[in-house]
C-alpha atoms as a PDB file:
ATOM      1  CA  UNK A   1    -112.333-183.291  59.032  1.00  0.00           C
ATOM      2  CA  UNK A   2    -112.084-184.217  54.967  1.00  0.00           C
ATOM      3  CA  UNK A   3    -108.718-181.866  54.663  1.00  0.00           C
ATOM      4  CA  UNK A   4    -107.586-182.031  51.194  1.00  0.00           C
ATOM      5  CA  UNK A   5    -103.609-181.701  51.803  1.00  0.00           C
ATOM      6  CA  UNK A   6    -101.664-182.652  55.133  1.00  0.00           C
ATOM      7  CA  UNK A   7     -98.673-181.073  56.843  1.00  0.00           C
ATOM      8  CA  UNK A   8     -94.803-182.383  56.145  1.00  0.00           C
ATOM      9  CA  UNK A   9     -94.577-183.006  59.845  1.00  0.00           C
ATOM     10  CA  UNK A  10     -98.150-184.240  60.227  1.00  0.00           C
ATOM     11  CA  UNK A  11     -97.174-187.250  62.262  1.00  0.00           C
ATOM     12  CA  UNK A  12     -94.867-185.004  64.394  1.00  0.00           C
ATOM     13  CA  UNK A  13     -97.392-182.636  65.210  1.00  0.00           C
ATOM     14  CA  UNK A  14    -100.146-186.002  65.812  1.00  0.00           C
ATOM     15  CA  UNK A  15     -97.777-187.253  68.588  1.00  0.00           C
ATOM     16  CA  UNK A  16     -98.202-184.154  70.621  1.00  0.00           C
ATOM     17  CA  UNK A  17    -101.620-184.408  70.683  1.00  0.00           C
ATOM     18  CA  UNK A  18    -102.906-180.859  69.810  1.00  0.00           C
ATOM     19  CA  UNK A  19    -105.647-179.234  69.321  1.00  0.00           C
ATOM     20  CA  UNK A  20    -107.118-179.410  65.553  1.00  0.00           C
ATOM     21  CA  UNK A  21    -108.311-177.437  62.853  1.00  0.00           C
ATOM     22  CA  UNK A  22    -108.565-177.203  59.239  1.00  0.00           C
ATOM     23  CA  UNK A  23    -107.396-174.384  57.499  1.00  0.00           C
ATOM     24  CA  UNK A  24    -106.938-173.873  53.831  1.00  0.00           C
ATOM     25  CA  UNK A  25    -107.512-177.542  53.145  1.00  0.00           C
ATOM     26  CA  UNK A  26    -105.128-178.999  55.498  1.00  0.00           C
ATOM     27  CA  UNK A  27    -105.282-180.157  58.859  1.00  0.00           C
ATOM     28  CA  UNK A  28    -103.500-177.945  61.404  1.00  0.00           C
ATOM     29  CA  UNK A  29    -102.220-177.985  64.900  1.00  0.00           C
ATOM     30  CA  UNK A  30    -103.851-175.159  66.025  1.00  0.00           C
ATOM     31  CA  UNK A  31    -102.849-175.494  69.974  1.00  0.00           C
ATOM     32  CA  UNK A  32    -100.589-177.419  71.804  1.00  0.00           C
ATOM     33  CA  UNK A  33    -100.224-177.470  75.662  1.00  0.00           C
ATOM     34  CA  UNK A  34     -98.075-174.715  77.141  1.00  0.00           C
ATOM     35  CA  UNK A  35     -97.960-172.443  73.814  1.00  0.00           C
ATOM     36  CA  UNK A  36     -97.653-169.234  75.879  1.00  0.00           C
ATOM     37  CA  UNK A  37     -95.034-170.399  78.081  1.00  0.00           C
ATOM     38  CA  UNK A  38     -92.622-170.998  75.428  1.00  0.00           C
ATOM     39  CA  UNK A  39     -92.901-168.008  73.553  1.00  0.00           C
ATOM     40  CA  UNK A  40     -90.590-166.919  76.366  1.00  0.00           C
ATOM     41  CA  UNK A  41     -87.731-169.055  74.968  1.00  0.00           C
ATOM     42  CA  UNK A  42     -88.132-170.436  71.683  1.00  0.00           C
ATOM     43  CA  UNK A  43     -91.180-171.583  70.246  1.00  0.00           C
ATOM     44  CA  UNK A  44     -91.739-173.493  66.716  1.00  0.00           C
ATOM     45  CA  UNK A  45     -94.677-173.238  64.708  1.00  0.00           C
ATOM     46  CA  UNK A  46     -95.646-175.321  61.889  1.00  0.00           C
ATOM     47  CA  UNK A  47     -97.008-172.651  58.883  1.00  0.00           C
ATOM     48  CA  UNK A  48     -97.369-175.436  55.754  1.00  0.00           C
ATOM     49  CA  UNK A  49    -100.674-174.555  55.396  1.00  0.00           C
ATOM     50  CA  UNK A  50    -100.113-171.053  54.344  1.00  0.00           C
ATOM     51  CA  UNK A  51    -100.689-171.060  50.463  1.00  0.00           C
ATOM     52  CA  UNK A  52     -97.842-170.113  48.363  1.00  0.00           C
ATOM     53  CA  UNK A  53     -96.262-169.829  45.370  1.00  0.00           C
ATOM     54  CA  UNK A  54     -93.575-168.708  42.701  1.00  0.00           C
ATOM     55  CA  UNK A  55     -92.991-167.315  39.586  1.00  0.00           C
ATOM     56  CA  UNK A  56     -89.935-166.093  37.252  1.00  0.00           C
ATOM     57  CA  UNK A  57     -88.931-164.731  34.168  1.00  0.00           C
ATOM     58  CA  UNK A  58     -87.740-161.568  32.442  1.00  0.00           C
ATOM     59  CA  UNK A  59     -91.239-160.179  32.528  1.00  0.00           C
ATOM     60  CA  UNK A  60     -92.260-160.912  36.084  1.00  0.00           C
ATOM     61  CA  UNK A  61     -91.869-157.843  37.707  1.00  0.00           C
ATOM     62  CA  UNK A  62     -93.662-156.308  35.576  1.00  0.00           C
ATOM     63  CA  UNK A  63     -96.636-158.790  35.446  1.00  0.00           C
ATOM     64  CA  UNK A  64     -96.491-158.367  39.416  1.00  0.00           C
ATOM     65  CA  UNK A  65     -96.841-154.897  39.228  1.00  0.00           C
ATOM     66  CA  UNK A  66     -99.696-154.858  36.402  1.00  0.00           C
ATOM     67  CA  UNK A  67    -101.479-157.087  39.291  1.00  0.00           C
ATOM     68  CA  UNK A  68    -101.205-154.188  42.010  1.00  0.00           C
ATOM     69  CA  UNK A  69     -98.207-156.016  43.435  1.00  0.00           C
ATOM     70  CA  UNK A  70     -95.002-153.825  44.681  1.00  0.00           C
ATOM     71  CA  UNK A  71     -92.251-156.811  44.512  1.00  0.00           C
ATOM     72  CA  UNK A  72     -88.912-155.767  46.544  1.00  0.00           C
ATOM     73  CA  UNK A  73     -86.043-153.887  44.524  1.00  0.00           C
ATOM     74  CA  UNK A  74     -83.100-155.963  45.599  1.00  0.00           C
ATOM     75  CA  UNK A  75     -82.200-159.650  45.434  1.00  0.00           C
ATOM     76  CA  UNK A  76     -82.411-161.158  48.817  1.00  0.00           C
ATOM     77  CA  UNK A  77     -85.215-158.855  50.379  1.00  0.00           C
ATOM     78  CA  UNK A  78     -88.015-159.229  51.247  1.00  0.00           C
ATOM     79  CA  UNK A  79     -91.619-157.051  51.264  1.00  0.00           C
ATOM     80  CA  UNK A  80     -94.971-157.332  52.968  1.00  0.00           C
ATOM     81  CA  UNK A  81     -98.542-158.463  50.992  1.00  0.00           C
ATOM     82  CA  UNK A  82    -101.571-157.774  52.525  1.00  0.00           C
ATOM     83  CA  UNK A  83    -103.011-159.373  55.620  1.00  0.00           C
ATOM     84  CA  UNK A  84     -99.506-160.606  56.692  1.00  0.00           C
ATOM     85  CA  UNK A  85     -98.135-162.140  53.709  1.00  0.00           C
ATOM     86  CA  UNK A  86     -94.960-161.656  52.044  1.00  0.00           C
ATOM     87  CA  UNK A  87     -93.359-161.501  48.532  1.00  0.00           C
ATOM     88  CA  UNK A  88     -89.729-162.466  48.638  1.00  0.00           C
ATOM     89  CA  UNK A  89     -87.241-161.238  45.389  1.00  0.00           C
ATOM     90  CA  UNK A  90     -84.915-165.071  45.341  1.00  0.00           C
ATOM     91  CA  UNK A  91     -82.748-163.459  42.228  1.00  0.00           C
ATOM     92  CA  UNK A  92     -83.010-160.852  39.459  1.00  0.00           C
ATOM     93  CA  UNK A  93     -86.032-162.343  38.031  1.00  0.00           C
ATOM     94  CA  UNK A  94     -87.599-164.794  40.700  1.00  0.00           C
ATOM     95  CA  UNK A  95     -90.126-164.808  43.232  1.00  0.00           C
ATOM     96  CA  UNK A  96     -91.911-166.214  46.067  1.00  0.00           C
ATOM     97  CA  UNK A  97     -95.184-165.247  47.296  1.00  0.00           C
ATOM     98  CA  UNK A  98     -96.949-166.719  50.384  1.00  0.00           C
ATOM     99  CA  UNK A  99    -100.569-165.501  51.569  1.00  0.00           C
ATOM    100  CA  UNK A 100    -101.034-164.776  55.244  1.00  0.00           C
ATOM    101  CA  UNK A 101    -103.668-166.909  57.277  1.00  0.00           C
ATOM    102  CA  UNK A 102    -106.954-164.790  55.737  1.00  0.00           C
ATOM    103  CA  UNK A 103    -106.044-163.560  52.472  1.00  0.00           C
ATOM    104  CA  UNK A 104    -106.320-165.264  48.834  1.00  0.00           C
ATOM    105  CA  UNK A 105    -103.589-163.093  47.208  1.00  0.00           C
ATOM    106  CA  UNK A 106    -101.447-165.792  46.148  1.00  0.00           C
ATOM    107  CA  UNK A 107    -104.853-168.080  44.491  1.00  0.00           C
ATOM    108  CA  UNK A 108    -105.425-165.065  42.873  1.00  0.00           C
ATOM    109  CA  UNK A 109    -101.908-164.619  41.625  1.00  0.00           C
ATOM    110  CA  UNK A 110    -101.423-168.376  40.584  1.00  0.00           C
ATOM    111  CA  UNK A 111    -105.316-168.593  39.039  1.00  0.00           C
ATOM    112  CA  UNK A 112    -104.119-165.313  37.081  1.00  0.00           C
ATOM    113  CA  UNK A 113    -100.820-166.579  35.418  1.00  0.00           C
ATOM    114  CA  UNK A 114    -102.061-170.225  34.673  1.00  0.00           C
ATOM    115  CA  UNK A 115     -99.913-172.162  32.640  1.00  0.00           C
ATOM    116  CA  UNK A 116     -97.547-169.221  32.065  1.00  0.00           C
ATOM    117  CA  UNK A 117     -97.101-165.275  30.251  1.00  0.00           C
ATOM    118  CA  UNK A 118     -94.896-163.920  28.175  1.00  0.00           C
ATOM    119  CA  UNK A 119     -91.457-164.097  29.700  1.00  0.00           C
ATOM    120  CA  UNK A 120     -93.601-165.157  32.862  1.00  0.00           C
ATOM    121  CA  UNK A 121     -93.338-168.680  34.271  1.00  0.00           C
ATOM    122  CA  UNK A 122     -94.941-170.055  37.286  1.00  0.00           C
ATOM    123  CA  UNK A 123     -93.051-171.654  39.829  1.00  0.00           C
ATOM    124  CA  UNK A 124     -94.869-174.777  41.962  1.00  0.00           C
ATOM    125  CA  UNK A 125     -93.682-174.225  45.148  1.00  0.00           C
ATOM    126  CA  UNK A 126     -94.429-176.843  47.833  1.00  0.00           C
ATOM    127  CA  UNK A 127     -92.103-176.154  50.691  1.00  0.00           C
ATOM    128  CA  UNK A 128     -92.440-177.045  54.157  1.00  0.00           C
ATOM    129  CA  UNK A 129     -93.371-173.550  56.430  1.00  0.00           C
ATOM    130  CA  UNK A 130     -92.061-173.173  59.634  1.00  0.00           C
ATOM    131  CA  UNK A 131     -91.889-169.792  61.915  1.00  0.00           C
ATOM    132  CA  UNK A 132     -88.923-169.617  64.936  1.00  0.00           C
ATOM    133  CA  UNK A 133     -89.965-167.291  67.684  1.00  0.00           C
ATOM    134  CA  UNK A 134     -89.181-166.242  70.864  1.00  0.00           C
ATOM    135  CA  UNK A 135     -86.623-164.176  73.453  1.00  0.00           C
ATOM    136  CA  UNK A 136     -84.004-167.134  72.834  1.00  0.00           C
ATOM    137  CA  UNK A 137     -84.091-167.806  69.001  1.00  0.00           C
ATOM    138  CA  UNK A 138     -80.987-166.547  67.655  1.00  0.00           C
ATOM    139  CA  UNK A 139     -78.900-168.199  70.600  1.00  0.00           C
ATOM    140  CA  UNK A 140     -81.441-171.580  68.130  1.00  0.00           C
ATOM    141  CA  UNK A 141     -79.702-170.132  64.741  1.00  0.00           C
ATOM    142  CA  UNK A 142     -76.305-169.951  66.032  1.00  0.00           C
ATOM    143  CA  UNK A 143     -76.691-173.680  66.777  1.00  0.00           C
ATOM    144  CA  UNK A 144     -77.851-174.622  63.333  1.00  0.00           C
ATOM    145  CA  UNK A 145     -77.723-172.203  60.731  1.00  0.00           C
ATOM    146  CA  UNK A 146     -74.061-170.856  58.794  1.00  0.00           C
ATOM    147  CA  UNK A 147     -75.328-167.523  58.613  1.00  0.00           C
ATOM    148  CA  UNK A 148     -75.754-164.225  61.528  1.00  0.00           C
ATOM    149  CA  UNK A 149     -78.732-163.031  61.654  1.00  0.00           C
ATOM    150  CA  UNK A 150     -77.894-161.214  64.680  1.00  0.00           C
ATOM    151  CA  UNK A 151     -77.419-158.179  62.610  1.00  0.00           C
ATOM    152  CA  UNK A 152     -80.092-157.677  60.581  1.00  0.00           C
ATOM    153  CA  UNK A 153     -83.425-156.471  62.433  1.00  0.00           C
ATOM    154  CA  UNK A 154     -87.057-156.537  60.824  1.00  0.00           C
ATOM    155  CA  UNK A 155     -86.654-153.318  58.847  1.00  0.00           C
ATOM    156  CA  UNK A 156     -84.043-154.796  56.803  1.00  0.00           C
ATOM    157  CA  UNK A 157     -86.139-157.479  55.109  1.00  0.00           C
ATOM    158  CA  UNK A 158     -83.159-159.560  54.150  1.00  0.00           C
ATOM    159  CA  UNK A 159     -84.162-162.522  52.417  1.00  0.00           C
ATOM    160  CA  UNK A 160     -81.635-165.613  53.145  1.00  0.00           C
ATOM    161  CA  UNK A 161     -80.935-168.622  51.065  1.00  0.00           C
ATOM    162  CA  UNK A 162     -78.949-171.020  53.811  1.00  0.00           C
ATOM    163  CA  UNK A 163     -78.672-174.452  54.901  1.00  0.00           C
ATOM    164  CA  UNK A 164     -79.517-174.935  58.754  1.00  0.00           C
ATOM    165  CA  UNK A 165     -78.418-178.303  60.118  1.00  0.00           C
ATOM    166  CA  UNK A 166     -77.708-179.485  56.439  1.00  0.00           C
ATOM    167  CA  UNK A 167     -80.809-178.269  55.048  1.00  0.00           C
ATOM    168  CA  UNK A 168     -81.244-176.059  52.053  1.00  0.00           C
ATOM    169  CA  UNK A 169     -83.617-172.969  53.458  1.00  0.00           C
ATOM    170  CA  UNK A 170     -84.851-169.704  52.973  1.00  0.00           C
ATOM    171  CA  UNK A 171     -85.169-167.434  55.785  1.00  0.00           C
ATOM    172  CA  UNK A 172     -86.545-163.560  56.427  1.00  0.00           C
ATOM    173  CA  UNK A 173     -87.274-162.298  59.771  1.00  0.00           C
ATOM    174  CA  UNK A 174     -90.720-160.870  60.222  1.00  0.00           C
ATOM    175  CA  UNK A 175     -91.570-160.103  63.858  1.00  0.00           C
ATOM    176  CA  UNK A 176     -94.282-161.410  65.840  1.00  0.00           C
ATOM    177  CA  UNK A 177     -96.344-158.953  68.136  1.00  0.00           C
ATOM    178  CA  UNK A 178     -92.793-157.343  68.681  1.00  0.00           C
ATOM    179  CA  UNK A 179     -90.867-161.034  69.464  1.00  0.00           C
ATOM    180  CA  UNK A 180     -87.987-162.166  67.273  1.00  0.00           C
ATOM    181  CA  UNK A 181     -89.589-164.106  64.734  1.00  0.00           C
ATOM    182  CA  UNK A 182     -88.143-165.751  61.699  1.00  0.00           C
ATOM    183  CA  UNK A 183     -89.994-167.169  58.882  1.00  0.00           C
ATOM    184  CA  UNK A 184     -87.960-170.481  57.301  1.00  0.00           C
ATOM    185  CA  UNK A 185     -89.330-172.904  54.016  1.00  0.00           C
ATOM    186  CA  UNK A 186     -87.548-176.068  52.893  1.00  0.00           C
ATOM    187  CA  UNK A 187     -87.872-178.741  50.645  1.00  0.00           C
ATOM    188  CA  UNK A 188     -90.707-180.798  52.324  1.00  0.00           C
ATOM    189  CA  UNK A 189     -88.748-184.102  51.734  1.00  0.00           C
ATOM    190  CA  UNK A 190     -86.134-182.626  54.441  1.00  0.00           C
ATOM    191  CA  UNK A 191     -89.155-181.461  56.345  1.00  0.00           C
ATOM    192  CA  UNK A 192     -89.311-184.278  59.574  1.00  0.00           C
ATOM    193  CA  UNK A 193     -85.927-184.224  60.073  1.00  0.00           C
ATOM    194  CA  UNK A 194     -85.608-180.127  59.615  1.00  0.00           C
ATOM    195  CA  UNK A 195     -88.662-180.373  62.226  1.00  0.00           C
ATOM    196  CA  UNK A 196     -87.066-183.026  64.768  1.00  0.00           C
ATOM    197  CA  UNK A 197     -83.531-181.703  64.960  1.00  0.00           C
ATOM    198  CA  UNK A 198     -84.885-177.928  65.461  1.00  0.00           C
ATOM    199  CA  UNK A 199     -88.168-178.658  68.139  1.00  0.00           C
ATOM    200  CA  UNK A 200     -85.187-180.791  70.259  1.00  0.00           C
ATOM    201  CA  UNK A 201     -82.702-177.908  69.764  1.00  0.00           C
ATOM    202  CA  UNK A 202     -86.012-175.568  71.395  1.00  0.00           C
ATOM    203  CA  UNK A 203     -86.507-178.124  73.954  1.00  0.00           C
ATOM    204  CA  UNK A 204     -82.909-177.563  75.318  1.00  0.00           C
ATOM    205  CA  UNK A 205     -83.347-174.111  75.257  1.00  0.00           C
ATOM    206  CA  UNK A 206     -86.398-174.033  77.277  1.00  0.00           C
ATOM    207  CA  UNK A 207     -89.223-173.858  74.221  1.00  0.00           C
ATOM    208  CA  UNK A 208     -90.497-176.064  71.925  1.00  0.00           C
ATOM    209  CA  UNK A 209     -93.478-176.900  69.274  1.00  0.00           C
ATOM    210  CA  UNK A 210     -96.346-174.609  69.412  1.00  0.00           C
ATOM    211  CA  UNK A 211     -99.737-174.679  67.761  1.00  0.00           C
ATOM    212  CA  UNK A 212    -100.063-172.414  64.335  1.00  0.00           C
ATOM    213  CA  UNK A 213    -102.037-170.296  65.857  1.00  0.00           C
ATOM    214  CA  UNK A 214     -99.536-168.833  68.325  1.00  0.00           C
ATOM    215  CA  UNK A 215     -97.533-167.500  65.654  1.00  0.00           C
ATOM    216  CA  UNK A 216    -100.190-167.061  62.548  1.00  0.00           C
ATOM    217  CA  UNK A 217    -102.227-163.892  62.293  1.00  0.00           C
END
């Protein structure tokens, strides 16, 4: 494999000794032993493959919708691209789009705006993508994040800017083939320890790490 870009947790995922593939230019941990057995508890999945990327300004909505895109109304939501991605709304005027596992909206979107529009900036985004799955996850969030999520379900498409065990994320909660599933980014400097603290947290709970493509469509 001559992958281009490697994971935030790279050398967490080596020492498990998955199974491999390369997807979108990086290398991925596409299976890991015992996947489907903890998807019954709480099962982590490491996503930072998934392209994405941002963009703000007083014109952006508009340029978003002049590109077929339908961004959320509120701050703090959330909506769906096609082929399992999602466009999150971070504040008035900001945004954060990541692709699903076959789709190129987000290249399209970045190759599109370039260097910039009017009132249109882009926004490099190079967080660290997890997903949190499983029958036992929220008993994970009360553990380490400051916010409930018990209360919101899938249909709300909340969009959550938190810190979970001292870490600066953003959450929304997508569903997985009708499990809990939440979707979580940080900053990728964060990412290891983010990574460490949570898989042990899963471990204790009965889960643990899982290979991408347990939890990636």
């Amino acid at each position: 494999m001559n992958a281009k870009r490697s994971s935030p947790v790279h050398a967490q995922l080596a020492a498990l000794q998955p199974q491999w593939e390369e997807r979108r230019d990086m290398r991925i941990a596409a299976r890991i032993a015992g996947d489907a057995t903890k998807l019954d508890a709480v099962a982590l999945a490491d996503l930072s493959f998934l392209p994405r990327f941002g963009l703000k300004g007083p014109a952006a909505e508009q340029w978003l919708q002049s590109r077929h895109i339908a961004p959320p109304a509120k701050a703090n939501s959330w909506a769906p691209l096609a082929g399992a991605g999602v466009i999150a709304r971070l504040g008035r005027s900001e945004f954060f789009l990541e692709d699903g596992a076959a789709t190129d909206t987000v290249d399209a979107i970045s190759t599109s705006l370039g260097t910039g529009a009017a009132g249109v900036y882009p926004v490099i985004r190079q967080d660290a993508g997890f997903a949190l799955a499983g029958a036992r996850v929220n008993e994970l969030l009360v553990q380490t994040c400051n916010v409930n999520f018990a209360p919101f379900g899938p249909q709300d498409r909340i969009a959550v800017m938190t810190q979970m065990i001292g870490v600066s994320v953003l959450a929304i909660r997508t569903d997985y083939k009708q499990m809990p599933c939440y979707r979580i980014w940080c900053d990728p400097t964060f990412a290891a320890y983010f990574w460490e603290t949570v898989a042990e947290i899963a471990g204790e709970l009965g889960g643990g790490v899982v290979g991408a493509h347990s939890l990636s469509a």
